[in-house]
Protein backbone atom coordinates (compact mmCIF):
# COMPACT_ATOMS: atom_id res chain seq x y z
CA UNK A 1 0.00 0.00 0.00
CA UNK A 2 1.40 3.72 -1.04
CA UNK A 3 0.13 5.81 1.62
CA UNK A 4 -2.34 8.59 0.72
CA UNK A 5 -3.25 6.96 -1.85
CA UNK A 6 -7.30 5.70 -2.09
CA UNK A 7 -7.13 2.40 -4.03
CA UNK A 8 -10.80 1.59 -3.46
CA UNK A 9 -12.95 3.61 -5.83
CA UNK A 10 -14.53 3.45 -9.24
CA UNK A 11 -11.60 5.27 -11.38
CA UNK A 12 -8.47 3.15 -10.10
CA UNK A 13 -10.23 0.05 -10.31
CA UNK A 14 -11.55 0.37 -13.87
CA UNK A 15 -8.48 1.63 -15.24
CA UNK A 16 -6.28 -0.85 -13.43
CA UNK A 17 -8.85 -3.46 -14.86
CA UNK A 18 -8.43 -2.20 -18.36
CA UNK A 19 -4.61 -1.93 -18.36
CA UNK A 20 -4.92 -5.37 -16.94
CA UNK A 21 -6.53 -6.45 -19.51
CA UNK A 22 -4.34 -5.07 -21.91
CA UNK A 23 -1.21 -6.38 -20.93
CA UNK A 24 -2.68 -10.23 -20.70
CA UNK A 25 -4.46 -9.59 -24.09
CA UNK A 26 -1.98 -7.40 -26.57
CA UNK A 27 1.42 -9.58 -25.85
CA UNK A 28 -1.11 -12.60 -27.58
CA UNK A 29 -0.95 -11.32 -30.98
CA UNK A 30 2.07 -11.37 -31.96
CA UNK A 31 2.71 -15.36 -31.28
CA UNK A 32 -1.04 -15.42 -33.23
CA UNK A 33 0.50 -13.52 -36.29
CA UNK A 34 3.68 -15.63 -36.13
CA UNK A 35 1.83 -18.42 -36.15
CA UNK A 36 -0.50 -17.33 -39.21
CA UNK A 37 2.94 -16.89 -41.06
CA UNK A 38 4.05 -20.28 -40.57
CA UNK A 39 0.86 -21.78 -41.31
CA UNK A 40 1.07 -19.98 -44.39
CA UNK A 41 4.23 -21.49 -45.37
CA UNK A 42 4.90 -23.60 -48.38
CA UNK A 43 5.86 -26.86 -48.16
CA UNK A 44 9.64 -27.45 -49.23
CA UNK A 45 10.73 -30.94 -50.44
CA UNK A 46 14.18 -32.22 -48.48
CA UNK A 47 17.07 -31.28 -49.96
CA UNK A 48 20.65 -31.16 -49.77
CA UNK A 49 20.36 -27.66 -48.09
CA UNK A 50 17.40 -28.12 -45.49
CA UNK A 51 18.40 -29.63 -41.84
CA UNK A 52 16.82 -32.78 -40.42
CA UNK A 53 15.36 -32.19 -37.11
CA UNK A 54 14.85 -35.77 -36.06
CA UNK A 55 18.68 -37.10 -36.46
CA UNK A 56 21.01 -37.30 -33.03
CA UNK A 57 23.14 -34.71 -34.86
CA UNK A 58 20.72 -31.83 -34.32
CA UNK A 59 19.40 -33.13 -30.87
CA UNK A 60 23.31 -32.95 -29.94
CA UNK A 61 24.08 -29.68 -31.78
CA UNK A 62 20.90 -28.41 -29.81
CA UNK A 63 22.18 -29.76 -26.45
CA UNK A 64 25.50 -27.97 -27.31
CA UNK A 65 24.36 -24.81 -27.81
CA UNK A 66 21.94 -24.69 -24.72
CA UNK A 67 24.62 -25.67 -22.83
CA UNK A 68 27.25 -23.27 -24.27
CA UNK A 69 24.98 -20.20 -23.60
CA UNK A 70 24.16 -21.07 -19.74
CA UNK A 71 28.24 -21.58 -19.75
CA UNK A 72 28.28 -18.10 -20.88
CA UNK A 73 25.84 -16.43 -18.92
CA UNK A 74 26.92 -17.92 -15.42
CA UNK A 75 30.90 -17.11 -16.60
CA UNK A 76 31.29 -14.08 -15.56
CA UNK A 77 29.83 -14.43 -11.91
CA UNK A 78 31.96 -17.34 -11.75
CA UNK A 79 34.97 -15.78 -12.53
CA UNK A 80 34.53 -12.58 -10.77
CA UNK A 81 32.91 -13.76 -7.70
CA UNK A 82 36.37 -15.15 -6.64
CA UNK A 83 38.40 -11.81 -7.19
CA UNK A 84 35.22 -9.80 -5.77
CA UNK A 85 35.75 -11.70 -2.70
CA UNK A 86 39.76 -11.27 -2.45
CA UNK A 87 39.41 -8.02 -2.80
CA UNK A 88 36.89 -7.66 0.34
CA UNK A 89 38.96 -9.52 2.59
CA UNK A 90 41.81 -7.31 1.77
């Protein structure tokens, strides 16, 4: 609760129910219109040039890069929790 502030009438509980409203409702359209696209899609035949999803290549390849990028993102508190931490006990 803010202080001073009167949370309990007509104005503030419309509006708050609109903008409510709004922010479940608008972020829906664009996974809608991407979806729209895709079902729009051609179908391509397999080539040389497209990627096979269900080989243990890509599942690997997947795993590698999902593991590569949480490498990266915990890295740097990794390494500079360890030289934070000398330099507080100093």
């Amino acid at each position: 609760g803010f202080e001073g502030l009167g949370d309990n009438n007509p104005w503030w509980n419309i509006t708050t129910g609109f903008i409510l409203i709004l922010s479940r409702y608008i972020p829906i359209i664009g996974p809608i219109a991407i979806a729209g696209l895709l079902a729009n899609k051609k179908f391509i035949p397999e080539s040389a040039g497209t990627l096979k999803t269900d080989s243990s290549t890509f599942g690997i390849m997947v795993l590698a890069v999902i593991v590569i990028i949480t490498a990266l993102s915990f890295f740097p508190a990794l390494t500079l929790g360890p030289i934070a931490e000398y330099f507080t006990l100093r």
